[in-house]
Protein backbone atom coordinates (compact mmCIF):
# COMPACT_ATOMS: atom_id res chain seq x y z
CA UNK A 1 -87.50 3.37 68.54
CA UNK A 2 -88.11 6.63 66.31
CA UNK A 3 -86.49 8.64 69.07
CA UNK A 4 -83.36 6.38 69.21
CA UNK A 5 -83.50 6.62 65.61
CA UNK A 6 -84.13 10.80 65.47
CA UNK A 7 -81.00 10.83 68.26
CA UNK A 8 -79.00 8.30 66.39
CA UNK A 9 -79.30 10.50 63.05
CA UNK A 10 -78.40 13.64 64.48
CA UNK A 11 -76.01 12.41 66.61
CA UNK A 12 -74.08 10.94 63.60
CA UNK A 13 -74.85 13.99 61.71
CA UNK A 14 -72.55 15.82 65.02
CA UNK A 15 -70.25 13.44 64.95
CA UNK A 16 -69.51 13.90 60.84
CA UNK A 17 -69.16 18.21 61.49
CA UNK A 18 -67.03 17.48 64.70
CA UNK A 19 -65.27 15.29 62.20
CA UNK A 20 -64.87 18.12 59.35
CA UNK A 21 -64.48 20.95 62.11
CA UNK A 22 -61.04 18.54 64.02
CA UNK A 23 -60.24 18.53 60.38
CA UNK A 24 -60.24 22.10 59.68
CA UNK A 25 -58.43 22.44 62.46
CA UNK A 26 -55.94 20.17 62.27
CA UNK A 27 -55.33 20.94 58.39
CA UNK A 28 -54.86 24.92 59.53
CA UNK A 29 -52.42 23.40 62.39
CA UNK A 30 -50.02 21.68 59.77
CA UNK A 31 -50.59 24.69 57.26
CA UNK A 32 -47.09 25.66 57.98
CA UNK A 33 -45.09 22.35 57.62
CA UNK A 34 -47.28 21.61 54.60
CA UNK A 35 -46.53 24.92 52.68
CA UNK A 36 -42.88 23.93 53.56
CA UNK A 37 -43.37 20.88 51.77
CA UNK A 38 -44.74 22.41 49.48
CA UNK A 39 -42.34 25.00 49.11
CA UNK A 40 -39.15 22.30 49.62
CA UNK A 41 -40.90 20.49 46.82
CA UNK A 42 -41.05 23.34 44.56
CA UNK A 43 -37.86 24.27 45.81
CA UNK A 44 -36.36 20.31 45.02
CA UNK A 45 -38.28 20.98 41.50
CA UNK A 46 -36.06 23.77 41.16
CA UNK A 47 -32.86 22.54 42.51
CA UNK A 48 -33.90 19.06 40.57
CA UNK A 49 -34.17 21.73 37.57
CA UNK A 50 -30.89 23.50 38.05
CA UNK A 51 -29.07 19.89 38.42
CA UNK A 52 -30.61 18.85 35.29
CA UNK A 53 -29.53 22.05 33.32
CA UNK A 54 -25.95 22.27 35.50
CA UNK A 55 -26.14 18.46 34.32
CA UNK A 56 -27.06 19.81 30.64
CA UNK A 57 -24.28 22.58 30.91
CA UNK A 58 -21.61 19.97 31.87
CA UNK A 59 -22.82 17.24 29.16
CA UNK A 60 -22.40 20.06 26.36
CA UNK A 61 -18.92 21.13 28.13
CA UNK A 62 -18.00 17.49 27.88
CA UNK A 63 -19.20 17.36 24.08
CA UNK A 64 -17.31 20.23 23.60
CA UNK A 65 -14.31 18.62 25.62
CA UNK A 66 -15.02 15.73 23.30
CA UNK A 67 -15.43 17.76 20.15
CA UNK A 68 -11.86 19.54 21.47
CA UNK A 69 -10.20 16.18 21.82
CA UNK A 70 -11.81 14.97 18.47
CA UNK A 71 -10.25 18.01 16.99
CA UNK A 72 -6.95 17.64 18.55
CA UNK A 73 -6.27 13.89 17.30
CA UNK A 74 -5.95 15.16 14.22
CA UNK A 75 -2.44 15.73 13.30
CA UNK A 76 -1.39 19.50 13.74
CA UNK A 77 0.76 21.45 11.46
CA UNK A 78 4.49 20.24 12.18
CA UNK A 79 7.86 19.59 11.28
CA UNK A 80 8.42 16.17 10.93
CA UNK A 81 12.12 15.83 9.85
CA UNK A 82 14.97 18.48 8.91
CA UNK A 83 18.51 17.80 7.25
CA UNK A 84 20.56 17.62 8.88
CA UNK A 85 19.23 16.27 12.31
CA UNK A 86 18.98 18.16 15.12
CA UNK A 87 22.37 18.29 16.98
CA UNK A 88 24.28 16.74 13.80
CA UNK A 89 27.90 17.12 13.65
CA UNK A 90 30.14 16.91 10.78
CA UNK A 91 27.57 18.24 8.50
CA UNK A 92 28.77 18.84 4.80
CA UNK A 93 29.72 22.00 3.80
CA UNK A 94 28.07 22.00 0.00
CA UNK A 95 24.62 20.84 1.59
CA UNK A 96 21.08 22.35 1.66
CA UNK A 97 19.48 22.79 5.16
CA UNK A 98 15.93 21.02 4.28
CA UNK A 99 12.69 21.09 6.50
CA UNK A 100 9.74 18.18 5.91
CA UNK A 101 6.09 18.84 6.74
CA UNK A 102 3.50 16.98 7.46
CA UNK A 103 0.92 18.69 5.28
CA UNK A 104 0.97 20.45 2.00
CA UNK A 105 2.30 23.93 2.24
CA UNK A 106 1.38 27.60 1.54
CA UNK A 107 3.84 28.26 -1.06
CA UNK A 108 3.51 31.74 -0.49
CA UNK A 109 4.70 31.41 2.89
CA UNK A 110 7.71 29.74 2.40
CA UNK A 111 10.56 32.48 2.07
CA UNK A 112 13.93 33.36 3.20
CA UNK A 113 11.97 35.47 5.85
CA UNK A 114 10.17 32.61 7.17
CA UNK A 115 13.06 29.96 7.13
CA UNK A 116 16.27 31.54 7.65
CA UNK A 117 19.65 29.92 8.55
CA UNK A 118 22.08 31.73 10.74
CA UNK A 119 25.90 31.21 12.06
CA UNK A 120 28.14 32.00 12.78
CA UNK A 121 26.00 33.21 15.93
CA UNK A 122 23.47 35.36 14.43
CA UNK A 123 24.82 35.86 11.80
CA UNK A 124 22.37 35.25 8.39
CA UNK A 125 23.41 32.99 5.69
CA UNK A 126 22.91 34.29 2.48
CA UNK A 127 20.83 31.92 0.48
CA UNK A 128 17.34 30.74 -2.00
CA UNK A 129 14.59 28.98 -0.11
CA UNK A 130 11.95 26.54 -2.58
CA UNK A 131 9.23 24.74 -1.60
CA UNK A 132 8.09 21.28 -3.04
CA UNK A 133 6.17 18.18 -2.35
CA UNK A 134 5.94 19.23 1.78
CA UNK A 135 9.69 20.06 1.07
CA UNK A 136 11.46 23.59 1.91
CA UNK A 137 14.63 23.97 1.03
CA UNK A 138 17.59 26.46 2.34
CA UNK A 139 19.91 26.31 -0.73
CA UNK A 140 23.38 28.54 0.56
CA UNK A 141 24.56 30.81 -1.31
CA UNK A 142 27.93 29.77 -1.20
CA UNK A 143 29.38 26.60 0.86
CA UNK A 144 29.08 27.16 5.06
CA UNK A 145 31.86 27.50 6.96
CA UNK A 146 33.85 24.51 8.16
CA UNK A 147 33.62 23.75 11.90
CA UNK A 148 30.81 26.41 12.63
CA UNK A 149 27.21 26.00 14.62
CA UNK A 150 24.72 26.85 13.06
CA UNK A 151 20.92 27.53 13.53
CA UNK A 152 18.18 27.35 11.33
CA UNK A 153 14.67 28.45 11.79
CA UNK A 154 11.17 27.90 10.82
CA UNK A 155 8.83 31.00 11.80
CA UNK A 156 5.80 30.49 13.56
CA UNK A 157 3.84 31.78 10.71
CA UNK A 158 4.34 29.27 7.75
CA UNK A 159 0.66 28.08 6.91
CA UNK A 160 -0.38 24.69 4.93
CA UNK A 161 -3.31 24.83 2.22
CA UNK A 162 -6.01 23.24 4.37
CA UNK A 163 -9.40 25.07 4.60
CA UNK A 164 -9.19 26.91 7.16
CA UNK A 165 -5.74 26.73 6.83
CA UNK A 166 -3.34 26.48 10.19
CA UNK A 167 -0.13 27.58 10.96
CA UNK A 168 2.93 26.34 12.61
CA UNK A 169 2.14 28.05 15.45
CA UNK A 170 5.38 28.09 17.41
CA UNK A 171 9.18 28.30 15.88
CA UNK A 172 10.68 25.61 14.98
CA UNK A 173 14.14 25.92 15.57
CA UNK A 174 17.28 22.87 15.29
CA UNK A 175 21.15 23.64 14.85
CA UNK A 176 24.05 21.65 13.49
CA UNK A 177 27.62 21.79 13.38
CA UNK A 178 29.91 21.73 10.10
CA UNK A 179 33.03 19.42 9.63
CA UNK A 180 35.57 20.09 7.14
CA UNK A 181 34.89 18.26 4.09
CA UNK A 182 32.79 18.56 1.29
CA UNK A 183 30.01 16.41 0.18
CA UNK A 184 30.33 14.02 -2.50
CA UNK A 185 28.56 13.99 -5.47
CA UNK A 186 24.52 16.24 -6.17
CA UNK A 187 22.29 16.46 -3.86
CA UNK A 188 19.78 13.45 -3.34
CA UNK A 189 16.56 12.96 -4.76
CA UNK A 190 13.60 13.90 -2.61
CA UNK A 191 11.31 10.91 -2.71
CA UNK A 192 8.52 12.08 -0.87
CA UNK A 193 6.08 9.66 0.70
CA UNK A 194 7.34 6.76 -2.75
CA UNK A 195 9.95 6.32 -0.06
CA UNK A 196 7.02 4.65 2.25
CA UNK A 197 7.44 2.06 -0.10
CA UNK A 198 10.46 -0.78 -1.40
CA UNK A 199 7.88 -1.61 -4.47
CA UNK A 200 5.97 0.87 -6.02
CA UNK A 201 4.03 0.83 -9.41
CA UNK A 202 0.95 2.09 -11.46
CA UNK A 203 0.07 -0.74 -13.25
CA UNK A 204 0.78 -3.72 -12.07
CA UNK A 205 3.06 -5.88 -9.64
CA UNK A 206 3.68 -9.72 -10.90
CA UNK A 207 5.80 -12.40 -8.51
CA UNK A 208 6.42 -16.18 -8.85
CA UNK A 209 6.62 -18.27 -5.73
CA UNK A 210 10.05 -17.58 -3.58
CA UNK A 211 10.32 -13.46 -3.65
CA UNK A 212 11.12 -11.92 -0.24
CA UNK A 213 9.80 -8.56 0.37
CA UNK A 214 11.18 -6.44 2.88
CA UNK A 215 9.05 -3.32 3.35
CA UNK A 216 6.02 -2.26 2.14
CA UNK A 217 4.51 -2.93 -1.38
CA UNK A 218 2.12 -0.02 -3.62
CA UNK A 219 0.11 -0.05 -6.63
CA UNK A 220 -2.27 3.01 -7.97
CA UNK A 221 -4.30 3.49 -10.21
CA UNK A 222 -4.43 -0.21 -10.75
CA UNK A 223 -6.54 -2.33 -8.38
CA UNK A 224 -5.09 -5.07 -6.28
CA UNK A 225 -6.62 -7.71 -8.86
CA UNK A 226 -3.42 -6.58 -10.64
CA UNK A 227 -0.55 -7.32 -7.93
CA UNK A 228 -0.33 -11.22 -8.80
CA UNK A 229 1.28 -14.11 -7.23
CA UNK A 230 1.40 -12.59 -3.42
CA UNK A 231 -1.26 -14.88 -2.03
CA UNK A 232 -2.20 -11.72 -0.36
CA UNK A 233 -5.23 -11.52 2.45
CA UNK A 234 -6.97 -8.62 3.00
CA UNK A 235 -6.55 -7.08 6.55
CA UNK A 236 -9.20 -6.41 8.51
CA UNK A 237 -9.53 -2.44 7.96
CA UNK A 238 -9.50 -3.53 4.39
CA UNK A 239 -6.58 -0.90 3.99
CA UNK A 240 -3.88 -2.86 3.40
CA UNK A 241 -3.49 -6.62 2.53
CA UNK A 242 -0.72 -9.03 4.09
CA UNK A 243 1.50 -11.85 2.34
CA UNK A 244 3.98 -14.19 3.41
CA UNK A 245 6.09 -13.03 0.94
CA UNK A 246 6.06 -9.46 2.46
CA UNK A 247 7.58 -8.23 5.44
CA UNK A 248 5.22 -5.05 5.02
CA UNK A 249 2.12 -4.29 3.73
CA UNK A 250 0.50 -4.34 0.75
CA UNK A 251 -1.61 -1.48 -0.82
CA UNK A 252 -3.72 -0.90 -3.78
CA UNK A 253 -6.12 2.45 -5.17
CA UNK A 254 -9.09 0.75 -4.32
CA UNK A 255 -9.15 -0.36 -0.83
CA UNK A 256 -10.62 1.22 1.79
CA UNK A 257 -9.72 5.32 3.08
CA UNK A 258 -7.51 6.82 3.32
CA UNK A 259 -5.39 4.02 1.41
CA UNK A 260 -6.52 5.52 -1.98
CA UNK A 261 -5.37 9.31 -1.21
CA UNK A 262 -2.73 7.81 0.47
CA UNK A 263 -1.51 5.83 -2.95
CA UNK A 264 -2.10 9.02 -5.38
CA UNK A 265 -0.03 10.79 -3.01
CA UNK A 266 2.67 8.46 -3.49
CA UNK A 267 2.69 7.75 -6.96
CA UNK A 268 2.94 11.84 -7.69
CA UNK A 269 5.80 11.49 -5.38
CA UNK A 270 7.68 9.51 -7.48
CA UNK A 271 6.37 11.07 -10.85
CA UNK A 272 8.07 14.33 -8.98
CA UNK A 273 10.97 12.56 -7.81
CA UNK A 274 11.73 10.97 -11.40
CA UNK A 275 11.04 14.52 -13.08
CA UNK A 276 13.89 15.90 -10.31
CA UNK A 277 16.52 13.30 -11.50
CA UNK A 278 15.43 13.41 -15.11
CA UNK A 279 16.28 17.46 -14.85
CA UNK A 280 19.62 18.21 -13.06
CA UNK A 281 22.14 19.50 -15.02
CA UNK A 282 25.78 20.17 -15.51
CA UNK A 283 26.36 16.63 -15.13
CA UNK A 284 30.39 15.33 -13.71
CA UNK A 285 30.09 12.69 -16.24
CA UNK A 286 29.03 12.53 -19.54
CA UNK A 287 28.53 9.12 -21.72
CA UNK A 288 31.30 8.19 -19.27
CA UNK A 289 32.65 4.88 -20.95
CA UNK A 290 29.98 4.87 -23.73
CA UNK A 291 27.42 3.20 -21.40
CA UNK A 292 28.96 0.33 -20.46
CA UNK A 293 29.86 0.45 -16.79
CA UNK A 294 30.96 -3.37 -15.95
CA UNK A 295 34.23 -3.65 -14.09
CA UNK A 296 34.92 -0.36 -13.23
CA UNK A 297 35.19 1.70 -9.95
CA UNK A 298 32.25 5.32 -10.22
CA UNK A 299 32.83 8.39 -8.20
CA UNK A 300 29.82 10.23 -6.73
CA UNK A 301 28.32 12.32 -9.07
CA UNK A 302 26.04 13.35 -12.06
CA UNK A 303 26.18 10.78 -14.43
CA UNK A 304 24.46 11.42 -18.31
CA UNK A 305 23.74 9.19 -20.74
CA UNK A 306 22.00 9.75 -24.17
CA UNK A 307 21.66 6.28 -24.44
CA UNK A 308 21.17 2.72 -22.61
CA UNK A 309 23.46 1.30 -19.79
CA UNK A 310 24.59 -1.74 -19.26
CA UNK A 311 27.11 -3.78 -17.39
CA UNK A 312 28.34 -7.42 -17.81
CA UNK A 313 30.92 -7.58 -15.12
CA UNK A 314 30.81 -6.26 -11.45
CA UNK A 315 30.64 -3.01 -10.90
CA UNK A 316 31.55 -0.38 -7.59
CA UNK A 317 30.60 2.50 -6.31
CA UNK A 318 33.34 3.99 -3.71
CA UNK A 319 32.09 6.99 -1.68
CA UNK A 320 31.52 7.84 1.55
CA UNK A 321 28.08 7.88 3.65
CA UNK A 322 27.60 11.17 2.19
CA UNK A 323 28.10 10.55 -1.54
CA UNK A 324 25.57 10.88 -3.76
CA UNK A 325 25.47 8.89 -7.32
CA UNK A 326 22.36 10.25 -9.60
CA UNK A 327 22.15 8.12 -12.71
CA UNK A 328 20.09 9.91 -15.95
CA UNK A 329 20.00 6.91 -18.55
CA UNK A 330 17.96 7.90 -21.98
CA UNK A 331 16.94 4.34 -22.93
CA UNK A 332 17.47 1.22 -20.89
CA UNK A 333 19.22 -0.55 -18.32
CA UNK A 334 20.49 -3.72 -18.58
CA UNK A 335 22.50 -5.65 -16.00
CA UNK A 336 23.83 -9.01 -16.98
CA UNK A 337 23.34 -12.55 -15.48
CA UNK A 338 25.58 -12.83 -11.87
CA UNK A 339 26.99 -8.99 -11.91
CA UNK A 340 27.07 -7.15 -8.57
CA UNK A 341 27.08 -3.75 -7.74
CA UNK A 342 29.40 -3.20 -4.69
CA UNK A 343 28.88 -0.15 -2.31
CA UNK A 344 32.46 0.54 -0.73
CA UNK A 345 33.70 3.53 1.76
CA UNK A 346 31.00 3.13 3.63
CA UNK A 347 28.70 4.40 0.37
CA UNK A 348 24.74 3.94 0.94
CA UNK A 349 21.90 2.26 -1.23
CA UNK A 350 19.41 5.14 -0.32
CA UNK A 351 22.08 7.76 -2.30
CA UNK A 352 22.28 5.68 -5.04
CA UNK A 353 19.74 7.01 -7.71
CA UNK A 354 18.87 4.84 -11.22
CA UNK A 355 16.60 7.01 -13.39
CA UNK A 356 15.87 5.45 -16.62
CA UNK A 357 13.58 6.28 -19.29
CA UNK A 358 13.49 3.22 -21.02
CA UNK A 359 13.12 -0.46 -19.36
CA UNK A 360 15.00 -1.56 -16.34
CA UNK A 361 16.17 -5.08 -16.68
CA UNK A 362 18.67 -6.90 -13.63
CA UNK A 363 19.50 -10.21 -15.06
CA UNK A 364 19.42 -13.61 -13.32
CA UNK A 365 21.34 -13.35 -9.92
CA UNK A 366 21.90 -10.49 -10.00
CA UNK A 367 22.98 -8.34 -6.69
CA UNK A 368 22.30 -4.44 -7.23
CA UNK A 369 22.27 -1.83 -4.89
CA UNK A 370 20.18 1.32 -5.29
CA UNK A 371 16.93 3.42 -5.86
CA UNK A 372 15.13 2.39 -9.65
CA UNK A 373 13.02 5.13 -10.92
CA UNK A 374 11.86 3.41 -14.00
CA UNK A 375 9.57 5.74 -16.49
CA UNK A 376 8.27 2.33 -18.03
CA UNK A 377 9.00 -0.97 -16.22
CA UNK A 378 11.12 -2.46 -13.80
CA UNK A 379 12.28 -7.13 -14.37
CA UNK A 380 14.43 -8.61 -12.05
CA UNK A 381 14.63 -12.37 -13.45
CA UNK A 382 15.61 -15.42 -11.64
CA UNK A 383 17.05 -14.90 -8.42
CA UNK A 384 18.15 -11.40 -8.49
CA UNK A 385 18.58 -9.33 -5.16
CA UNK A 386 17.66 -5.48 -5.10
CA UNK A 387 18.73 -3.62 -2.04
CA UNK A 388 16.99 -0.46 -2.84
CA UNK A 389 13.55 0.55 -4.22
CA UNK A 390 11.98 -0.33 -7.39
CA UNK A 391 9.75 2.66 -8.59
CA UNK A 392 7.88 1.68 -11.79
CA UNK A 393 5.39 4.05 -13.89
CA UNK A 394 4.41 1.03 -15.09
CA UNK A 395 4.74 -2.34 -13.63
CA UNK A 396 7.19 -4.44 -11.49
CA UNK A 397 7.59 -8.05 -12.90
CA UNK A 398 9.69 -10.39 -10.02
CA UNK A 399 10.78 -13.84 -10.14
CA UNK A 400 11.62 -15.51 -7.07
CA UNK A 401 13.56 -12.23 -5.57
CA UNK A 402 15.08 -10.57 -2.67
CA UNK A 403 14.16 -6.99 -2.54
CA UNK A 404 14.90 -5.26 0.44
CA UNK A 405 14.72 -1.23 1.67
CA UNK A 406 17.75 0.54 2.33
CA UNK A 407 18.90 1.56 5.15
CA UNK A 408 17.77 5.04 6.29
């Protein structure tokens, strides 16, 4: 029995280094194919590395794709309208050649060498270029010729006052033709962005049940507490509110970005556009009819009065498309109970310019046709009908109204 054990142990003991020896063996044998798995390993580390930095690389060139497209949402320096239109025929001789931006401009950039105005061919028109409220202006010399093309340009490097600031980048370039006639009447009144709106005031905006708003409805600095008697329901944004009264929107200084900007903007527009008005000279008439207008027929033109207007019978105002009535009344404006102001010749509401520096009051019934720049307030009473704007420095009282936008 000790023998079979003696044999048993060493045999065992053989078996176990046979055991380690095969291993050896074997482990040498697949050497090779394991140091390639190793090595593929590594080498899948690597390539798992490279795809996870390529990945990296192509996640930060897709943030900066992002970041590009971010960037590039945001509007870019442009012209957004020019007078006359592209391609407009039977342009005025006596007009300015005006371009619109959408951003606030580089004064400094905005000269004769950077908008220029040629025809015939390329030939330069003499002439003064200004700048205001997004506004340049080509003012000819003398009036363009009749039946001529003409070209006008905007250079590529015009610049606006952002930080860093951007320029135009390319020309912008439109051309019109002349007709034969003149214009009637000054030029209009640059509104600005108060033209976003058929109700605009700084105080306050009042209605009684039955107005009817057609277009969109402002107030700044006052809060929205202070447009009354809309019913008005915030919007979801929180910029604007709606009301069944309103076929528009409604806006006040204290709702959410970029409504507020957005409102201060306006309101200096219409400070600026009143100031405009308030300031041409060399009027056409002057205390025409002592002030009182009712029942008779107005040319285009400058009108000046050192004192209030008022009108107790119908009035008209004959003129063409074109023709251009500005209005400067010193005190107030009163129009009585049932007169209407009649637009004939094919005359417009949005050339038809009311700036008063005392109270603007349109009795009950009343239909009147034109643009109100009031420096104080603006009452329509019962049942009177504005086609036009009403543009109060101070409030805007209605009672049960039509006020509707001109037509553009």
């Amino acid at each position: 029995m000790k023998i079979f054990g003696k044999s048993s142990k060493y045999s065992s003991r053989a078996l176990c280094f046979s055991m380690v020896i095969l291993a050896a063996l074997v482990t040498g044998c697949g050497g090779s194919d394991n140091n390639k798995r190793k090595s593929s390993s590594a080498s899948s580390k690597v390539s798992s590395s490279v795809a996870v930095s390529s990945t990296a690389v192509s996640s930060t060139a897709m943030s900066s794709t992002a970041s590009s497209t971010a960037t590039s949402t945001t509007a870019a320096l442009a012209v957004v309208v020019t007078s006359p239109l592209n391609a407009a025929v039977g342009v005025r001789l006596n007009r300015d050649v005006t371009a619109t931006f959408n951003a606030a401009m580089d004064t400094a950039t905005i000269t004769t060498t950077t908008f220029v105005v040629t025809g015939p061919g390329t030939t330069a028109v003499a002439g003064a270029v200004t700048y205001a409220d997004m506004v340049a202006t080509f003012n000819p010399t003398s009036d363009l010729q009749a039946n001529t093309l003409y070209t006008a340009t905007i250079k590529s490097n015009v610049m606006n006052v952002a930080t860093p600031a951007a320029q135009l980048g390319a020309e912008y370039v439109w051309t019109f033709t002349t007709g034969a006639a003149l214009a009637q009447g000054p030029e209009p009144v640059n509104l600005g962005t108060a033209g976003n709106y058929v109700i605009l005031a700084k105080s306050a905006i009042s209605t009684t049940s039955g107005s009817a708003i057609v277009g969109n409805v402002g107030l700044s600095p006052a809060a929205e507490s202070f447009i009354t008697g809309f019913s008005q329901t915030r919007d979801a944004t929180n910029e604007f509110s709606l009301s069944a009264m309103v076929t528009g929107k409604i806006y006040a200084a204290n709702m959410t970005a970029p409504t507020p900007t957005l409102m201060t903007t306006a309101v200096g527009d219409m400070e600026i556009a009143y100031t405009d008005a308030a300031g041409r000279s060399l009027p056409d008439f002057n205390e025409h009819a002592a002030g009182s207008i009712g029942g008779l027929t107005l040319a285009p033109g400058l009108y000046k009065w050192g004192t209030s207007v008022s009108a107790v019978t119908d009035v008209t105002l004959s003129g063409d498309a074109d023709a251009v009535w500005i209005f400067q009344i010193a005190q107030d404006l009163v129009i009585g109970n049932g007169v209407t102001v009649t637009l004939s010749g094919g005359a417009l509401a949005k050339n038809v310019f009311w700036q008063v520096a005392g109270q603007a009051t349109l009795g009950t019934t009343v239909a009147f046709k034109g643009v109100i720049m009031s420096k104080t307030q603006i009452v329509l009473q019962t049942g009177a009908a504005l086609t036009g704007r009403a543009l109060a420095q101070t409030a805007v009282t209605l009672d049960a109204n039509a006020v509707t936008a001109p037509a553009l």
